[in-house]
Protein backbone atom coordinates (compact mmCIF):
# COMPACT_ATOMS: atom_id res chain seq x y z
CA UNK A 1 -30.01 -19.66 44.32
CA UNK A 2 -30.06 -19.30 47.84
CA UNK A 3 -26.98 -17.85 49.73
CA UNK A 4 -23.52 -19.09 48.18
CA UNK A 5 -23.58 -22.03 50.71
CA UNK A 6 -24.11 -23.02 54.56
CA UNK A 7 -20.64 -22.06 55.48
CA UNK A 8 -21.65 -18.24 54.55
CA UNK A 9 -24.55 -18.71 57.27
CA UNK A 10 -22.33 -18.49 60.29
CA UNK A 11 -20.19 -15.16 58.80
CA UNK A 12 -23.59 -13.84 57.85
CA UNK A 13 -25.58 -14.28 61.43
CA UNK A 14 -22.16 -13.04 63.00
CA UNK A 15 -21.97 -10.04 61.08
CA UNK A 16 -25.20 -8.83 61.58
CA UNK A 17 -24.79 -9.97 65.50
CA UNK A 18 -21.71 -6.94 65.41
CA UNK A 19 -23.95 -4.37 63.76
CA UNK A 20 -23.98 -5.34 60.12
CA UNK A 21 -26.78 -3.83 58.07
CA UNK A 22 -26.79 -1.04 55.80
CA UNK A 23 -27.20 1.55 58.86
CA UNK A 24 -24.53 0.49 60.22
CA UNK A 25 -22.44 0.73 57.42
CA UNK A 26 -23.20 4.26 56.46
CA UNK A 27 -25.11 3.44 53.44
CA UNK A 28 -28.42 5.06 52.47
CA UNK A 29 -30.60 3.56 49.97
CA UNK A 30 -30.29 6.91 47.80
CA UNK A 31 -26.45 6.24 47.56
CA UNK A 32 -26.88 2.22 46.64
CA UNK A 33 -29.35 3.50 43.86
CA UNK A 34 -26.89 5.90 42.82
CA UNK A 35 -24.19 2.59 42.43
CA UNK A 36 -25.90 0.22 40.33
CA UNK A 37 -28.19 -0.27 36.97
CA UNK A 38 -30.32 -2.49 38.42
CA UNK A 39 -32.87 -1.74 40.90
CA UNK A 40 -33.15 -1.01 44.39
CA UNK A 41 -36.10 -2.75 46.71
CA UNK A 42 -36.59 -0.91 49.92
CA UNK A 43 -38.77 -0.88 53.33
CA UNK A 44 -41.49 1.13 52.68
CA UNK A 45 -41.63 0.63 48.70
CA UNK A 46 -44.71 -0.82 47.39
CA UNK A 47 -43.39 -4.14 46.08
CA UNK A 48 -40.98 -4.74 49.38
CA UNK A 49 -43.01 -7.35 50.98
CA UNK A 50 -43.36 -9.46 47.85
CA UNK A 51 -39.70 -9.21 46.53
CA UNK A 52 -38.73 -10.61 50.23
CA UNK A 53 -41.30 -13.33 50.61
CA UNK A 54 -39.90 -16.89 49.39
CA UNK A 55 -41.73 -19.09 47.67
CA UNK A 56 -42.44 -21.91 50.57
CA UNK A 57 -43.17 -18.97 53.03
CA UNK A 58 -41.96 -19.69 56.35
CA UNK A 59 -39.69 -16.87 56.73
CA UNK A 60 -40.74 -13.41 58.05
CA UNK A 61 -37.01 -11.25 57.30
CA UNK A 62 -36.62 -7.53 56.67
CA UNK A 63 -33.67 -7.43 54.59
CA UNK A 64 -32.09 -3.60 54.20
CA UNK A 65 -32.48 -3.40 51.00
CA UNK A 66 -33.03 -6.03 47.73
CA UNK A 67 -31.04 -4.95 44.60
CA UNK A 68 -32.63 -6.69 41.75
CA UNK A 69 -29.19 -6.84 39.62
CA UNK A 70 -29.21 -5.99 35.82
CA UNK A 71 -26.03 -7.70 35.04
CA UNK A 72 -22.95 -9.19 35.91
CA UNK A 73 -21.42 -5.78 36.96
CA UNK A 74 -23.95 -5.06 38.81
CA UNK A 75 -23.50 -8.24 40.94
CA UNK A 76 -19.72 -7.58 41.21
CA UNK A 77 -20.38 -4.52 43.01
CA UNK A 78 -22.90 -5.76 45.26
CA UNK A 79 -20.58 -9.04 46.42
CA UNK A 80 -17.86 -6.05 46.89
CA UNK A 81 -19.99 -3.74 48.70
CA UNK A 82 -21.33 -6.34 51.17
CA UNK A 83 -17.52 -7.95 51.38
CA UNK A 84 -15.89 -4.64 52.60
CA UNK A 85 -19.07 -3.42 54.85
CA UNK A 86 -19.30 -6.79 56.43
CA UNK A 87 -22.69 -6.92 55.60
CA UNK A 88 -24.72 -9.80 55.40
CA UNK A 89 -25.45 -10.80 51.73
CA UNK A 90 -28.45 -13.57 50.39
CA UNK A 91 -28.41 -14.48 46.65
CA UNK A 92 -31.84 -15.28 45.12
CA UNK A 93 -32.69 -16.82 41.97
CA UNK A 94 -36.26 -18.13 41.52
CA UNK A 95 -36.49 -17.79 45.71
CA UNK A 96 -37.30 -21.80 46.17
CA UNK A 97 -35.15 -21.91 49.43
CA UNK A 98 -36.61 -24.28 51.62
CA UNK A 99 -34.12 -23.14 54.42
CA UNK A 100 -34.33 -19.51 53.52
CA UNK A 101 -31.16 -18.86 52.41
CA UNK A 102 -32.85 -16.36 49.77
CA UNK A 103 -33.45 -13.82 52.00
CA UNK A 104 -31.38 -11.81 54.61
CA UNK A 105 -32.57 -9.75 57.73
CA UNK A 106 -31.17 -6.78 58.17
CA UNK A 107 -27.97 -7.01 54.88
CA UNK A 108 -29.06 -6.96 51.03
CA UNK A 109 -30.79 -9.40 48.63
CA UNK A 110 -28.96 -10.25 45.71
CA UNK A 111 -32.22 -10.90 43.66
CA UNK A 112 -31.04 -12.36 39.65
CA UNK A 113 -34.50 -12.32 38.46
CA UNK A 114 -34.15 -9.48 36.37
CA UNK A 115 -31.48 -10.87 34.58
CA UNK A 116 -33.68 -13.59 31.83
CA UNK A 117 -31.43 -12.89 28.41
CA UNK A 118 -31.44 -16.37 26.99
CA UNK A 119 -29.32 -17.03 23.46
CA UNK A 120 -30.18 -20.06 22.05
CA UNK A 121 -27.74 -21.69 19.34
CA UNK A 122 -29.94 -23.89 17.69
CA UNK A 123 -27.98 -25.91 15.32
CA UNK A 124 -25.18 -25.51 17.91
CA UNK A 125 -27.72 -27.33 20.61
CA UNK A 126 -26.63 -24.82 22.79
CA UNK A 127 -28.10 -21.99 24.87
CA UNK A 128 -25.94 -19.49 26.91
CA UNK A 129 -28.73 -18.41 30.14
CA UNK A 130 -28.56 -15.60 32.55
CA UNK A 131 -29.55 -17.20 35.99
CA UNK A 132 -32.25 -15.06 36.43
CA UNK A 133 -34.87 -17.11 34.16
CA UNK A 134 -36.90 -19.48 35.35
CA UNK A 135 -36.95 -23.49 34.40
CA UNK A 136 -40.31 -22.93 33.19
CA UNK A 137 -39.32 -19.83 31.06
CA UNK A 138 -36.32 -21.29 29.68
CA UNK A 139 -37.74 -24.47 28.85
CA UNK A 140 -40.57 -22.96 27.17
CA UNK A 141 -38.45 -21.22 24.78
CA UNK A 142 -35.88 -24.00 24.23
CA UNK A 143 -39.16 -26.25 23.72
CA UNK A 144 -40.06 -24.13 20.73
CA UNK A 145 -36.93 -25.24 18.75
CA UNK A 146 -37.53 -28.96 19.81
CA UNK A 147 -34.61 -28.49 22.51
CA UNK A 148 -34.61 -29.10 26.23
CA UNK A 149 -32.85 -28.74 29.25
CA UNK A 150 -33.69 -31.13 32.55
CA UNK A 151 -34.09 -29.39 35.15
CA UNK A 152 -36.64 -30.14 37.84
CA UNK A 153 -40.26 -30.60 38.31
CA UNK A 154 -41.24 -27.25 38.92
CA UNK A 155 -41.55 -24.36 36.19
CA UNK A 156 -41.16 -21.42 38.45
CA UNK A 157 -38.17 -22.47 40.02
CA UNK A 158 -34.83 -20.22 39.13
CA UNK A 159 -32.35 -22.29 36.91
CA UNK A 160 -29.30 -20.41 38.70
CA UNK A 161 -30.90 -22.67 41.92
CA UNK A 162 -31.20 -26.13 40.55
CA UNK A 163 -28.25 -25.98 38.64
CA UNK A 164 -25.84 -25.45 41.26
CA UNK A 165 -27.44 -27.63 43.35
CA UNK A 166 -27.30 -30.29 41.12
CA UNK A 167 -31.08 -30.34 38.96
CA UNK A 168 -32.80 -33.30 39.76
CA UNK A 169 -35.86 -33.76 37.50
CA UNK A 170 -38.37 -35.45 35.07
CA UNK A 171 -35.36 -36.17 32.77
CA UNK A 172 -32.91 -36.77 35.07
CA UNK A 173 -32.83 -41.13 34.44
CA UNK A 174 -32.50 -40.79 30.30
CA UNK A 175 -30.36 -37.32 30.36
CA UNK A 176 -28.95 -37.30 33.61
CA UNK A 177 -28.72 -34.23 36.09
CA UNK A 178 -28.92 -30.42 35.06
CA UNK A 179 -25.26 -29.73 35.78
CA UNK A 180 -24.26 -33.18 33.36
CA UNK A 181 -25.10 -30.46 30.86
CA UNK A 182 -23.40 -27.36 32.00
CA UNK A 183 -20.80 -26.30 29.84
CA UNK A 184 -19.52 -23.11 31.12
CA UNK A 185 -20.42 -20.33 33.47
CA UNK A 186 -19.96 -16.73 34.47
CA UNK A 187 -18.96 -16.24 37.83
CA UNK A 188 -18.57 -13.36 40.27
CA UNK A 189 -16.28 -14.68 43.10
CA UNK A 190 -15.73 -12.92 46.12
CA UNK A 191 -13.07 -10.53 45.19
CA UNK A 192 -15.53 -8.85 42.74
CA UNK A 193 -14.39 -10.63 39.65
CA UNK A 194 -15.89 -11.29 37.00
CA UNK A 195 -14.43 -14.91 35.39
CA UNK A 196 -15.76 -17.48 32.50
CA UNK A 197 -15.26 -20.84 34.08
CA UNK A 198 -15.05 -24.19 31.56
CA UNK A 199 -13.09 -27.57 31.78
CA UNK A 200 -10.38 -25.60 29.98
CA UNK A 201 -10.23 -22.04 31.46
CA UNK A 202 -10.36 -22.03 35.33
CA UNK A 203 -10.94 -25.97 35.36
CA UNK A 204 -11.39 -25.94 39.46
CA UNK A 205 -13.94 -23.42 40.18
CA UNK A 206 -15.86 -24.49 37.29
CA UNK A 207 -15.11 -28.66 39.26
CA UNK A 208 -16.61 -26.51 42.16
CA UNK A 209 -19.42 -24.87 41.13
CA UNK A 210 -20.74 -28.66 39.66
CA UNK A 211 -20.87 -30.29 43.07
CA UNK A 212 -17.15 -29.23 44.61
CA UNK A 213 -19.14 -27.33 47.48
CA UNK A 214 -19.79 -23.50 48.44
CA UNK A 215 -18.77 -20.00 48.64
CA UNK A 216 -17.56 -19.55 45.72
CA UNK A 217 -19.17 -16.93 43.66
CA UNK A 218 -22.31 -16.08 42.30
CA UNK A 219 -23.18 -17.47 39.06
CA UNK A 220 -24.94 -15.39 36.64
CA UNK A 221 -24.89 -16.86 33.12
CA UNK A 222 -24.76 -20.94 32.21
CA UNK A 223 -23.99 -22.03 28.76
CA UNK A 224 -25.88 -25.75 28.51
């Protein structure tokens, strides 16, 4: 998913310019592990380097720590933490970046890919999708109904990325793009809350989040 858009870039580089970083903020990792469900990635742990490499490479950051978020609570009070610590904040799906936005040097990693609960609805033709699954794991279990999704042309890419920016892919000229088939989503905006967005219930963030622009929120579930 990348961070919530360019425009965050300049807060983020500023903020950890004026001493952002968990440090600075008075946070140990003991006390984030403490907050959330999910789990904690820090610098020294085993997995570190791999849960803060990107999938293009290219980018050599040491993020503070990388919370890999069980749920949309969780995410809440990571967006709230970094908001009131000033502390720079990367969101990563599937980690496809290609400018790096899915990693941070110095603030926290969002990281979704824990969250991969996928409810399918098959006479419905619908699927409600945390944004932690991958296109390649969500299509293969759609596919097993006869359903599908387009996304794009790579499997391991994370579906809260290509949504939001758009899903260009194999299917894209008979079904149109990934977000032509978003129905609703759940959205943590930067106050913390938690909100179900749909043409009917919060009609402009959900225009947003298909194409409106940035910095809105992080997404966490999709119904297509």
């Amino acid at each position: 998913m990348g961070r919530i858009n360019d425009k965050t870039s300049r807060f983020e580089r500023e903020s950890t310019h004026n001493g952002g970083g968990l440090e600075r903020a008075g946070i140990t990792i003991p006390q984030l592990r403490s907050m959330v469900q999910g789990r904690v990635i820090a610098p020294g742990d085993a997995e570190y380097d791999e849960a803060r490499t990107l999938f293009y490479g290219g980018f050599d950051r040491r993020p503070g720590a990388i919370v890999r978020v069980r749920n949309a609570e969780d995410v809440a009070l990571v967006v709230s933490l970094a908001r009131d610590n000033g502390l720079e904040l990367a969101i990563r799906s599937g980690g496809h970046s290609t400018a790096g936005h899915s990693v941070s040097d110095g603030g926290i990693v969002l990281d979704l890919g824990d969250m991969k609960e996928l409810r399918i609805d098959v006479d419905g033709r619908t699927a409600w999708a945390e944004t932690g699954l991958t296109a390649g794991e969500y299509t293969d279990a759609a596919g097993a109904h006869g359903l599908a999704t387009g996304f794009g042309d790579t499997g391991s890419v994370g579906i809260g990325g290509i949504t939001l920016g758009g899903g260009v892919g194999y299917l894209v000229r008979k079904y149109g793009l990934t977000i032509d088939d978003l129905l609703s989503a759940e959205v943590v905006t930067a106050d913390g809350q938690i909100r179900h967005v749909d043409a009917e219930t919060d009609p402009d963030l959900f225009w947003a989040i298909r194409g409106g622009g940035g910095n809105f929120g992080v997404a966490t579930r999709f119904r297509f």
